[in-house]
Protein backbone atom coordinates (compact mmCIF):
# COMPACT_ATOMS: atom_id res chain seq x y z
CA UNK A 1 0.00 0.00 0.00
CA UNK A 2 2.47 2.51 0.91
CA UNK A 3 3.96 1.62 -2.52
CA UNK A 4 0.77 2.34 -4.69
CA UNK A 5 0.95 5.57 -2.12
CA UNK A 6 3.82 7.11 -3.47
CA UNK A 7 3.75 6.52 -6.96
CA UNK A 8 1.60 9.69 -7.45
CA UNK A 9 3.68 11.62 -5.52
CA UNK A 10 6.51 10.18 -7.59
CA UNK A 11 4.71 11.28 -10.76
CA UNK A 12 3.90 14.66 -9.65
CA UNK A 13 7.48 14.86 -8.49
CA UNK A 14 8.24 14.56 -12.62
CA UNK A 15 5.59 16.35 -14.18
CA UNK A 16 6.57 19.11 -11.60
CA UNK A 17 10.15 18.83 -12.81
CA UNK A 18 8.96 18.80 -16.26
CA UNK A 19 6.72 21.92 -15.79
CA UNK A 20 9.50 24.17 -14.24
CA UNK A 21 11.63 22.91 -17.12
CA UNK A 22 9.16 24.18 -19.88
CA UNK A 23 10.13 26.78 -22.06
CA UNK A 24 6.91 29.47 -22.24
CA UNK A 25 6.84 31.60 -25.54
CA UNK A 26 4.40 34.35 -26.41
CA UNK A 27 2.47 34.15 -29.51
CA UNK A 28 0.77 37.48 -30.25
CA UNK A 29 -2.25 36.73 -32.69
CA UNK A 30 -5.81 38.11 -33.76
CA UNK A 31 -8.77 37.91 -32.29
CA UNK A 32 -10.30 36.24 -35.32
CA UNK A 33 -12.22 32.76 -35.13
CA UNK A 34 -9.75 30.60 -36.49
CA UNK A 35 -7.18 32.37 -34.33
CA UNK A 36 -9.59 31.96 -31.60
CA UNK A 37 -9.89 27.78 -32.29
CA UNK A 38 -6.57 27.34 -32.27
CA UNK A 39 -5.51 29.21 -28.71
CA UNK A 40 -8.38 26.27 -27.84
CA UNK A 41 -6.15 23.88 -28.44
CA UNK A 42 -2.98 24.90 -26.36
CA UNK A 43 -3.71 21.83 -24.39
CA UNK A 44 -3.16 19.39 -27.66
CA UNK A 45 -0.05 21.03 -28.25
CA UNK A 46 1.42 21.20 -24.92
CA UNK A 47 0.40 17.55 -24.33
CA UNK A 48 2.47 16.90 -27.41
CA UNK A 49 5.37 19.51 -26.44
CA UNK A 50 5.95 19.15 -22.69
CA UNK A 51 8.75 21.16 -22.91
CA UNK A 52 6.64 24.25 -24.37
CA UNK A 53 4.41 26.29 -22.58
CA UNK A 54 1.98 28.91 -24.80
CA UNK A 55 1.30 32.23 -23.34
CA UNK A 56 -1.58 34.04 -25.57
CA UNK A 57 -1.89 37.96 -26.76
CA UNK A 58 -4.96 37.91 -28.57
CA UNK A 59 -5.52 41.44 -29.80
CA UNK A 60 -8.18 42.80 -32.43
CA UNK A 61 -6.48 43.41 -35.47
CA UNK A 62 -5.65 47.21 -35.28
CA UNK A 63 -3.99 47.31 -32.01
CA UNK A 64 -2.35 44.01 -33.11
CA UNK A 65 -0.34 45.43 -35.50
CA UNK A 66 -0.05 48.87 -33.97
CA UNK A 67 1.90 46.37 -31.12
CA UNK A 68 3.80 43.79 -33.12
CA UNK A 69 5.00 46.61 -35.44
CA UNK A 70 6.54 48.75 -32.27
CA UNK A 71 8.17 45.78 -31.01
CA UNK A 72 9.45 44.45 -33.35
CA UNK A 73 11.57 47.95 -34.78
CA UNK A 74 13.00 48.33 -31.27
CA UNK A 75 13.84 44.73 -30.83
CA UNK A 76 11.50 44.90 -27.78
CA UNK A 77 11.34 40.99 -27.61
CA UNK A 78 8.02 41.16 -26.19
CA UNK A 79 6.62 37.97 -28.72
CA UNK A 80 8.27 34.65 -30.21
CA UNK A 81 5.53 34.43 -32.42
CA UNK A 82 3.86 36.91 -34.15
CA UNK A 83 0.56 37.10 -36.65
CA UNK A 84 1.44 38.56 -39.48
CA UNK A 85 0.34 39.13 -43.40
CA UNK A 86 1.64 38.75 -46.63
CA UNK A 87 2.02 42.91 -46.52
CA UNK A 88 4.56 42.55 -43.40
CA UNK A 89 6.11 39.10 -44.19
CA UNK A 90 8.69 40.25 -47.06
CA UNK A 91 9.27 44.00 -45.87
CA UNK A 92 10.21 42.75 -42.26
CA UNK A 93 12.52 39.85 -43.62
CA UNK A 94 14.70 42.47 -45.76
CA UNK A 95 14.86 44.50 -42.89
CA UNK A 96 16.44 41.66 -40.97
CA UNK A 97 13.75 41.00 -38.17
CA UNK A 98 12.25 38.11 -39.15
CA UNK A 99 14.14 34.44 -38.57
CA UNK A 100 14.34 32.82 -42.50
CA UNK A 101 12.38 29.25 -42.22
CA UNK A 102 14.78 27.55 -44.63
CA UNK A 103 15.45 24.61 -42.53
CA UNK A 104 12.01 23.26 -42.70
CA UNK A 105 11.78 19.32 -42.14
CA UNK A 106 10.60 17.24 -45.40
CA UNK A 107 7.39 15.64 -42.85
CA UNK A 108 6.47 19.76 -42.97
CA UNK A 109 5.44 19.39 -46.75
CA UNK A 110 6.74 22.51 -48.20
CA UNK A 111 5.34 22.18 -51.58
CA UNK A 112 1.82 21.57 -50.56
CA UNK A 113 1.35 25.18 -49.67
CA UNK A 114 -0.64 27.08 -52.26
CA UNK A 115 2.10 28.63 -54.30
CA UNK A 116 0.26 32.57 -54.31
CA UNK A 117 0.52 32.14 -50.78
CA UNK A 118 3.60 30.64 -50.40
CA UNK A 119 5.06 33.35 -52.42
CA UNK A 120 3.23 36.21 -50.68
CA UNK A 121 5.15 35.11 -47.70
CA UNK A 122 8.98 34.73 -49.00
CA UNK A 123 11.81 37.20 -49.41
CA UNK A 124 14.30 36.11 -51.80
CA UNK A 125 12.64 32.65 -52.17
CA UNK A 126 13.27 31.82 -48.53
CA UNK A 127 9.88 31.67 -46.83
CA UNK A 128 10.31 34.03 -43.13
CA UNK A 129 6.43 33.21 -42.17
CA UNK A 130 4.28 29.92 -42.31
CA UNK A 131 0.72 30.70 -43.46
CA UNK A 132 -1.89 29.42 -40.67
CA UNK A 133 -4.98 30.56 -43.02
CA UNK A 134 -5.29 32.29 -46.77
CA UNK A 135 -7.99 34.24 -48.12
CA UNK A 136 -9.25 36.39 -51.34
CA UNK A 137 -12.74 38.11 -51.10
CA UNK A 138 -16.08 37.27 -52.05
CA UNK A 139 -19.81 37.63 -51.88
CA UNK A 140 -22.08 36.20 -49.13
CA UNK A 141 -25.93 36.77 -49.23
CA UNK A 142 -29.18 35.37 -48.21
CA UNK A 143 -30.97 33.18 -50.33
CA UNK A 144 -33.75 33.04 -48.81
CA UNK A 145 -34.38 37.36 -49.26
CA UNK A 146 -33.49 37.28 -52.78
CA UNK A 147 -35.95 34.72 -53.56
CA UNK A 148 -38.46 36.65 -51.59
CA UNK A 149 -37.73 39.82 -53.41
CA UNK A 150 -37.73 37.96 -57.11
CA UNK A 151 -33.91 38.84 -57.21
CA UNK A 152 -31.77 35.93 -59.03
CA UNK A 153 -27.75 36.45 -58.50
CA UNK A 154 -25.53 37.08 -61.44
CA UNK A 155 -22.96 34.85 -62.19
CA UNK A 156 -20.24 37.52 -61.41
CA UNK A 157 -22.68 40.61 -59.59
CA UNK A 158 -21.67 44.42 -60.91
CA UNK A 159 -21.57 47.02 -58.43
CA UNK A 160 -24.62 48.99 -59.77
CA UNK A 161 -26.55 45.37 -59.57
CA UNK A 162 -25.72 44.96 -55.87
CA UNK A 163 -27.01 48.76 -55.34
CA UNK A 164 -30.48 47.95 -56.98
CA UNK A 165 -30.23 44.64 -54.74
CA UNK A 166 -29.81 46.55 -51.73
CA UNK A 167 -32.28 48.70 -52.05
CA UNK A 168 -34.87 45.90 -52.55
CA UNK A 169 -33.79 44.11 -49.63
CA UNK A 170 -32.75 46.89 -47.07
CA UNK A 171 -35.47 46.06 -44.09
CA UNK A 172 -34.39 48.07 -41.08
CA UNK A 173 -37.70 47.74 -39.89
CA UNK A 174 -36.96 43.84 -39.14
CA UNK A 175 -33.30 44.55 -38.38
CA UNK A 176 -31.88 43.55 -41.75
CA UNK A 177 -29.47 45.86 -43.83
CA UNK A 178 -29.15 45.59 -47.53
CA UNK A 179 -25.79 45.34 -47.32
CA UNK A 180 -23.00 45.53 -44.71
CA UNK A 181 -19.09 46.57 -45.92
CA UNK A 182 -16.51 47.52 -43.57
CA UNK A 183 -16.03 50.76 -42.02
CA UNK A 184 -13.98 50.75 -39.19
CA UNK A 185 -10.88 52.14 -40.58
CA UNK A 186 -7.67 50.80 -40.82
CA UNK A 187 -5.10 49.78 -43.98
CA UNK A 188 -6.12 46.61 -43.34
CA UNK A 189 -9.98 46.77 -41.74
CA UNK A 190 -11.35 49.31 -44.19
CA UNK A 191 -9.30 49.94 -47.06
CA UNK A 192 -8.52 46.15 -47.50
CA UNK A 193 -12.17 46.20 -48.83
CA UNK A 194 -12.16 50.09 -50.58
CA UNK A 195 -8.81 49.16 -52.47
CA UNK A 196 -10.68 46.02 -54.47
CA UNK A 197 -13.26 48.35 -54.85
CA UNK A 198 -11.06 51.38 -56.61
CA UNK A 199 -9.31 48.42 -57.92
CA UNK A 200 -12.72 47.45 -59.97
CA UNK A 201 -13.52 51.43 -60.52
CA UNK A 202 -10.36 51.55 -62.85
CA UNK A 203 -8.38 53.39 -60.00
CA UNK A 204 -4.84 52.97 -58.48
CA UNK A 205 -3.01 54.18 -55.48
CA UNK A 206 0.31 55.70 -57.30
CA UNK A 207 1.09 56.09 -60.90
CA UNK A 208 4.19 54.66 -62.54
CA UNK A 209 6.25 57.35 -61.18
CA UNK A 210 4.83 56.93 -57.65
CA UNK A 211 2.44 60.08 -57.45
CA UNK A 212 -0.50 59.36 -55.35
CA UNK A 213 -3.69 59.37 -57.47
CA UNK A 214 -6.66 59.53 -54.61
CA UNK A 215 -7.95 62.80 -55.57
CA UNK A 216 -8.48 61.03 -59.27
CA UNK A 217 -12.10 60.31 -61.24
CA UNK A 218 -12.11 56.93 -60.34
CA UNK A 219 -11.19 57.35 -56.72
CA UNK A 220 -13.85 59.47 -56.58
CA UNK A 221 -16.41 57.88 -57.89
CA UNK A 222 -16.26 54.49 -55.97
CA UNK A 223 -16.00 56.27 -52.59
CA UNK A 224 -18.91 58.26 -53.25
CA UNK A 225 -20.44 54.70 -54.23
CA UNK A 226 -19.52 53.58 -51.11
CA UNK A 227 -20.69 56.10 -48.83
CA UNK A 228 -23.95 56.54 -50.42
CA UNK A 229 -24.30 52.59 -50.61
CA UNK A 230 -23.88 51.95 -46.89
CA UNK A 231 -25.46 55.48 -45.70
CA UNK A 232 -28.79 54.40 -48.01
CA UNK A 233 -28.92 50.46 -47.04
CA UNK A 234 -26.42 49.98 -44.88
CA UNK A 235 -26.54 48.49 -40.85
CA UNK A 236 -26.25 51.90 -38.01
CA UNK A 237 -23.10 52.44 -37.27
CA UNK A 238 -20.95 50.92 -40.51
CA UNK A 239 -17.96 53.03 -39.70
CA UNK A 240 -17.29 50.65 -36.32
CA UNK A 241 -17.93 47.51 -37.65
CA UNK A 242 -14.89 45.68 -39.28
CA UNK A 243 -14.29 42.44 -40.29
CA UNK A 244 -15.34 40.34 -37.38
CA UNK A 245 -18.57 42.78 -36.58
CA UNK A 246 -19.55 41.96 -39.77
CA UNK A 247 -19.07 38.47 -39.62
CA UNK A 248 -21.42 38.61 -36.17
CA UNK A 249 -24.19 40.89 -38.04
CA UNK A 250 -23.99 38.46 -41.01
CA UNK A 251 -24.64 35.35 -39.08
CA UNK A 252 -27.21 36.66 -37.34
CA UNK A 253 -29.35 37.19 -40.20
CA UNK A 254 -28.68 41.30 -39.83
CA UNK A 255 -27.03 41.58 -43.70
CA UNK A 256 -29.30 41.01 -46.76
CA UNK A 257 -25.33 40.63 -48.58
CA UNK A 258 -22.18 40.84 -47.42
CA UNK A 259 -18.60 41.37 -49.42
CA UNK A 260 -15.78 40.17 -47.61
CA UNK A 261 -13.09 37.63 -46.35
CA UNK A 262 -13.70 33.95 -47.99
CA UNK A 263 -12.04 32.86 -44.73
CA UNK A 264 -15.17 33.79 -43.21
CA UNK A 265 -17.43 31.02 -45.51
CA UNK A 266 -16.54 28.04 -42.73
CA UNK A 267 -18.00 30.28 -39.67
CA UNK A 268 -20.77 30.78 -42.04
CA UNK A 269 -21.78 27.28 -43.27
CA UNK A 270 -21.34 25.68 -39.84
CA UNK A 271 -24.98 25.74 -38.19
CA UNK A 272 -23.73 25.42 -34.24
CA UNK A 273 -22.37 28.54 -35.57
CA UNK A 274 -24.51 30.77 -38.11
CA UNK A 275 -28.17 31.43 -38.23
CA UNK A 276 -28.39 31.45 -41.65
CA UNK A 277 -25.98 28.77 -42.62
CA UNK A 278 -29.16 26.55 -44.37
CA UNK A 279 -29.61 30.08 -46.74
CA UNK A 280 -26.63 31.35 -47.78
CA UNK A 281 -25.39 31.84 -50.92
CA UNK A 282 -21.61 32.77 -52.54
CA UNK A 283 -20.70 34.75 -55.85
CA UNK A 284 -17.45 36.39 -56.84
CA UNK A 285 -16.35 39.98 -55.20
CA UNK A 286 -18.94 42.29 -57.57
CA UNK A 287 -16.74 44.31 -60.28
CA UNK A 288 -17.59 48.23 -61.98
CA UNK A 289 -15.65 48.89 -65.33
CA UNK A 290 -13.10 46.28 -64.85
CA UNK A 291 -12.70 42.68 -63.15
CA UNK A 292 -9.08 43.78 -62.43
CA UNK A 293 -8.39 44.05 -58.61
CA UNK A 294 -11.51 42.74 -57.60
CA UNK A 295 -11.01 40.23 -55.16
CA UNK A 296 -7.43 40.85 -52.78
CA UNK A 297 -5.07 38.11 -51.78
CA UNK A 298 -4.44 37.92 -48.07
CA UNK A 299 -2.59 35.46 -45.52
CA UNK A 300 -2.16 35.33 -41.82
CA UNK A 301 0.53 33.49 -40.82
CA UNK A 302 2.83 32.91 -37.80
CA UNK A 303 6.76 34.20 -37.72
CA UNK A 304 9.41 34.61 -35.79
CA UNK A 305 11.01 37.86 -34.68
CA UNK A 306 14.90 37.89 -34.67
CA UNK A 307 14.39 39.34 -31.08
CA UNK A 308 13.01 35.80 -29.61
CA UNK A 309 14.56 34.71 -26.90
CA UNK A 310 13.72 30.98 -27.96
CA UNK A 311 13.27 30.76 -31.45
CA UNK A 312 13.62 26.66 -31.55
CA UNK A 313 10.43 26.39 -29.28
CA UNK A 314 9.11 28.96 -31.65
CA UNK A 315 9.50 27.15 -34.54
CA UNK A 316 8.59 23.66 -33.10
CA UNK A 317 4.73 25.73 -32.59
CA UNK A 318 4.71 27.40 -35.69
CA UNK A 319 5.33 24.20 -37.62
CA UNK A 320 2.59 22.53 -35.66
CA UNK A 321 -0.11 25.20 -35.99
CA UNK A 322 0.61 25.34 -40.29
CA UNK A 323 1.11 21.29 -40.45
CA UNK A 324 -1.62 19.25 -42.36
CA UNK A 325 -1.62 16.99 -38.69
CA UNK A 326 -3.20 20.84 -37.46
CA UNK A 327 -5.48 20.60 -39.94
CA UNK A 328 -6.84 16.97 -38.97
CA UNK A 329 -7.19 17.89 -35.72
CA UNK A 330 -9.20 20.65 -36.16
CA UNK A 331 -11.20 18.92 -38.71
CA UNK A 332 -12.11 15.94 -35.70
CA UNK A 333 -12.80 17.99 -33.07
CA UNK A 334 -14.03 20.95 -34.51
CA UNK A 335 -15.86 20.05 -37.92
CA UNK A 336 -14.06 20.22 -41.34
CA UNK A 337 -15.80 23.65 -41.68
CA UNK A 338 -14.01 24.92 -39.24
CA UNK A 339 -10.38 23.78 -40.74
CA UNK A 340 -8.10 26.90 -41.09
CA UNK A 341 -8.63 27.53 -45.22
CA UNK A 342 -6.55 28.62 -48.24
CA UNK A 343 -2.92 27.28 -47.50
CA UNK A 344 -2.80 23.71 -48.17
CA UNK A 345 -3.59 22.05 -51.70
CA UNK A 346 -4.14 18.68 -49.48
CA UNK A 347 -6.94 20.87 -47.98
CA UNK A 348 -8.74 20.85 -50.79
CA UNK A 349 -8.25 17.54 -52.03
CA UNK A 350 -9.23 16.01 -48.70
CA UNK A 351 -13.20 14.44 -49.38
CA UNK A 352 -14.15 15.00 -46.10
CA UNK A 353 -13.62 18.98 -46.92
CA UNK A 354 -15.12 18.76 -49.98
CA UNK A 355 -18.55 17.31 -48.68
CA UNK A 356 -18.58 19.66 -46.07
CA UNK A 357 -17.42 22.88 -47.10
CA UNK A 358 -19.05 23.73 -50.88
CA UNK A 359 -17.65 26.84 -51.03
CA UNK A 360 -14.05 24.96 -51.13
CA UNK A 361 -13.18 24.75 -54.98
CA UNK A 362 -14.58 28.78 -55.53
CA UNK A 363 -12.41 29.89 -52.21
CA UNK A 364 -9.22 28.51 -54.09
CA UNK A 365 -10.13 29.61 -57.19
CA UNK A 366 -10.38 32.71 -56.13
CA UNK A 367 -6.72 32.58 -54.43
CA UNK A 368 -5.48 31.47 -57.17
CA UNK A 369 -7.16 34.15 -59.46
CA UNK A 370 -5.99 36.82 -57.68
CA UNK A 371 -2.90 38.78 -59.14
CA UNK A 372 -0.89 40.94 -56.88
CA UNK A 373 1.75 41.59 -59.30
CA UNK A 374 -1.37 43.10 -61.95
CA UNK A 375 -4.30 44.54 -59.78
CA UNK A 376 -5.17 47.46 -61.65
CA UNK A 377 -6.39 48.84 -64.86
CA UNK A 378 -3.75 50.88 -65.84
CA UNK A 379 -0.32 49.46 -64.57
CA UNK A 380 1.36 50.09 -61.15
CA UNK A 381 4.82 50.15 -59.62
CA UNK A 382 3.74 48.22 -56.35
CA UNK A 383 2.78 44.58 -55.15
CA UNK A 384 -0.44 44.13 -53.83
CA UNK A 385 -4.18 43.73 -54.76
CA UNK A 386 -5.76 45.46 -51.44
CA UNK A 387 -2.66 47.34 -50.14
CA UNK A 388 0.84 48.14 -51.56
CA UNK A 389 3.66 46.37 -50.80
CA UNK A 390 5.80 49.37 -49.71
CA UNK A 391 6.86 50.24 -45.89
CA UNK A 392 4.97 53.44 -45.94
CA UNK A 393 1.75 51.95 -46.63
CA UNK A 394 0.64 50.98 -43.30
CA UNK A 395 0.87 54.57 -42.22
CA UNK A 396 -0.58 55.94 -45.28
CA UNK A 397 -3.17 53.30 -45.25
CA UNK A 398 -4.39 53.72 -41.56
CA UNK A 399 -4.55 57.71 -42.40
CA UNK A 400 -6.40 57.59 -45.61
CA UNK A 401 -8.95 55.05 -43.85
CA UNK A 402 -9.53 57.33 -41.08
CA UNK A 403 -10.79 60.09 -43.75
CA UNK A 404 -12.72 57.95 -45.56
CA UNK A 405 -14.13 56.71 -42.73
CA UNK A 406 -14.88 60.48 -41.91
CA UNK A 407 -16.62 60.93 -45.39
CA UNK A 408 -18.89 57.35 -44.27
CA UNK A 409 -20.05 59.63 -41.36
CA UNK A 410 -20.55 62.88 -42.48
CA UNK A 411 -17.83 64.65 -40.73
CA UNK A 412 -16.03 65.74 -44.55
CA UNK A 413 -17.65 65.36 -48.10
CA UNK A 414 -16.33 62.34 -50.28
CA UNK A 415 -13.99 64.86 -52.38
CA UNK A 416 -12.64 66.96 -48.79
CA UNK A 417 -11.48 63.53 -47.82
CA UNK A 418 -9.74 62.52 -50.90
CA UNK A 419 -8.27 65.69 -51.25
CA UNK A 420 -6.65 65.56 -47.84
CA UNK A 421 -5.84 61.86 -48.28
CA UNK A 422 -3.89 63.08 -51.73
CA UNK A 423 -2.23 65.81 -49.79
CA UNK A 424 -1.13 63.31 -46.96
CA UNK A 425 0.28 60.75 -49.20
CA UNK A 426 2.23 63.20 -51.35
CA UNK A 427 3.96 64.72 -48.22
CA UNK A 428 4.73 61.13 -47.25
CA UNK A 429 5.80 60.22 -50.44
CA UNK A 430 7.84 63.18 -50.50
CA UNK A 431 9.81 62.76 -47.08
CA UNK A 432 10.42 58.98 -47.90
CA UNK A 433 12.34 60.13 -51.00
CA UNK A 434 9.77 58.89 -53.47
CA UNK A 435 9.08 61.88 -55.09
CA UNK A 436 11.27 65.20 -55.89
């Protein structure tokens, strides 16, 4: 007896040892649902890692990167991991403060990432983030209110048809919008969505000689679109709600249509999880005078700063959370609509996805369509479909989205707004040696 007594306290004795042996890193990431399913899953991973402990910073998606971007130009060392997007991924590696992932194992299965992706997250061909989920843009609506209004959805939906649409379907009276859009502003809340649409209006954000063209025709006419669009049919208060308060209004049944994140089609579809997962329907991001630019190209993946303090234990997680064993395991426990989407060609040719998820083959399509080296009508000098791929951009971004998002309320008219936006960017341009 006093045997079977002390084996417990033998055991406890080890896991104790083990515990104050366990390397804890600090994984900054989004508050976003996939984000959110896989901090629900520490436990799998640090049953599997004894020697790792995960401490969470789960931050919504401004403040995120207003955080991660501090720290990581002062070397602050706050974060082993941090969420990042195929924007940061290849500016931060040439700067030096990312740790290059070219040491990958061959069980990691390099060349079953989606290529677009893949590529959106290397410098120099040497990949410095792993993508945890991929998205381009598309249209969510309700099936059931179109076939009550007589409307039947195009097989790729214009701009001006998705205005007549709203106006049909906008029911404030029973707590449904015509359509809801972003509006919280931010380069990448707002203007992630207002790019594809200038994108689509034939507009650009520089010329070939870098001049800022936001005061231009086109600019001009798809934020007054805009504005009018979501201050005629859209929800109260559209210049707060971002990705993820759209997501909630959508799934509630608030949003007659909604044009956004594909990544957001799983959350949709899954029942447990959306009130109008039995209606809704999918169409391609709507286009104006061109198809060009339409639909953007986005990942969120997981890196490394240079300033980790234990970049091996970072790694070992990273690896884990991006791994096609990751995606089984969320598949089992949480449903295979709930898998983290867009990165993984095995993703897509797994049947258990397929049946589930319907939306699969149009969500990779639609990666794959998307061109970030040819966005525009008339040619650019920057990568990007939804933001440009130069170090100023997240400042000029966040500053232009904070007029427009002024113009959305009221504050400024459409053309005050882009006329201060156009005098903002040229003084950045300017000071960053851009322009003479």
């Amino acid at each position: 007896m006093q045997r079977h007594r002390l084996l417990p306290l033998v055991a406890a004795t080890a896991l104790g040892a083990t515990a104050a042996q366990a390397e804890t890193i600090t994984v900054a990431t989004v508050n976003n649902n996939d984000m959110v399913i896989m901090q629900g899953l520490t436990e799998a991973f640090e049953k599997a890692h004894p020697d790792i402990t995960l401490d969470w910073v789960v931050l919504e998606e401004n403040v995120l990167r207003q955080r991660m971007t501090t720290d990581i130009a002062t070397e602050g060392g706050q974060f082993d991991v941090m969420t990042i997007g195929s924007y940061e991924a290849p500016i931060w590696a040439e700067r030096g403060w990312l740790e290059p992932l070219d040491d990958l194992p061959a069980s990691y299965q390099v060349e079953d990432l989606l290529k677009p992706v893949r590529d959106g997250l290397s410098h120099d061909g040497t990949l410095h983030a792993l993508p945890f989920y991929a998205e381009s843009s598309m249209m969510y609506y309700r099936r059931d209110l179109f076939e009550q209004a007589g409307i039947e959805m195009s097989e790729q939906p214009t701009w001006s048809e998705v205005r007549e649409w709203a106006g049909k379907l906008h029911d404030p009276d029973n707590e449904v919008a015509g359509i809801c859009l972003r509006g919280k502003p931010g380069w990448g809340e707002n203007m992630a969505f207002v790019s594809t649409l200038v994108n689509t209006y034939g507009g650009r954000w520089f010329d070939m000689d870098w001049n800022p063209e936001i005061d231009s025709d086109a600019w001009q006419e798809a934020i007054s679109f805009y504005v009018d669009l979501l201050n005629d049919y859209g929800p109260s208060g559209a210049s707060s709600n971002g990705f993820n308060e759209n997501l909630a209004l959508f799934s509630r049944g608030n949003c007659a249509m909604w044009v956004d994140a594909t990544s957001a089609a799983g959350k949709l579809f899954n029942a447990d999880e959306s009130q109008v997962a039995d209606q809704l329907g999918f169409a391609p991001a709507p286009v104006a005078e061109t198809p060009k630019g339409s639909h953007w190209l986005w990942s969120w993946a997981l890196a490394i700063p240079s300033s980790s303090e234990s970049p091996e234990a970072a790694k070992t997680f990273i690896q884990w959370a991006t791994s096609q064993e990751y995606v089984e395991l969320v598949g089992e426990r949480e449903g295979w609509t709930s898998v983290p989407p867009g990165t993984r060609e095995s993703t897509y040719a797994d049947e258990r996805y397929q049946q589930a998820a319907p939306f699969a083959d149009f969500v990779v399509e639609a990666i794959r369509d998307a061109d970030p080296l040819d966005s525009t009508l008339d040619p650019n000098p920057y990568v990007g479909v939804q933001f440009v791929g130069i170090p100023e951009f997240q400042s000029i971004g966040t500053q232009v989205g904070q007029m427009i998002a002024s113009a959305l309320t009221g504050e400024t008219s459409v053309e005050q707004a882009l006329q201060a936006a156009q005098r903002a960017t040229e003084r950045t341009m300017q000071r960053s040696g851009y322009l003479d």
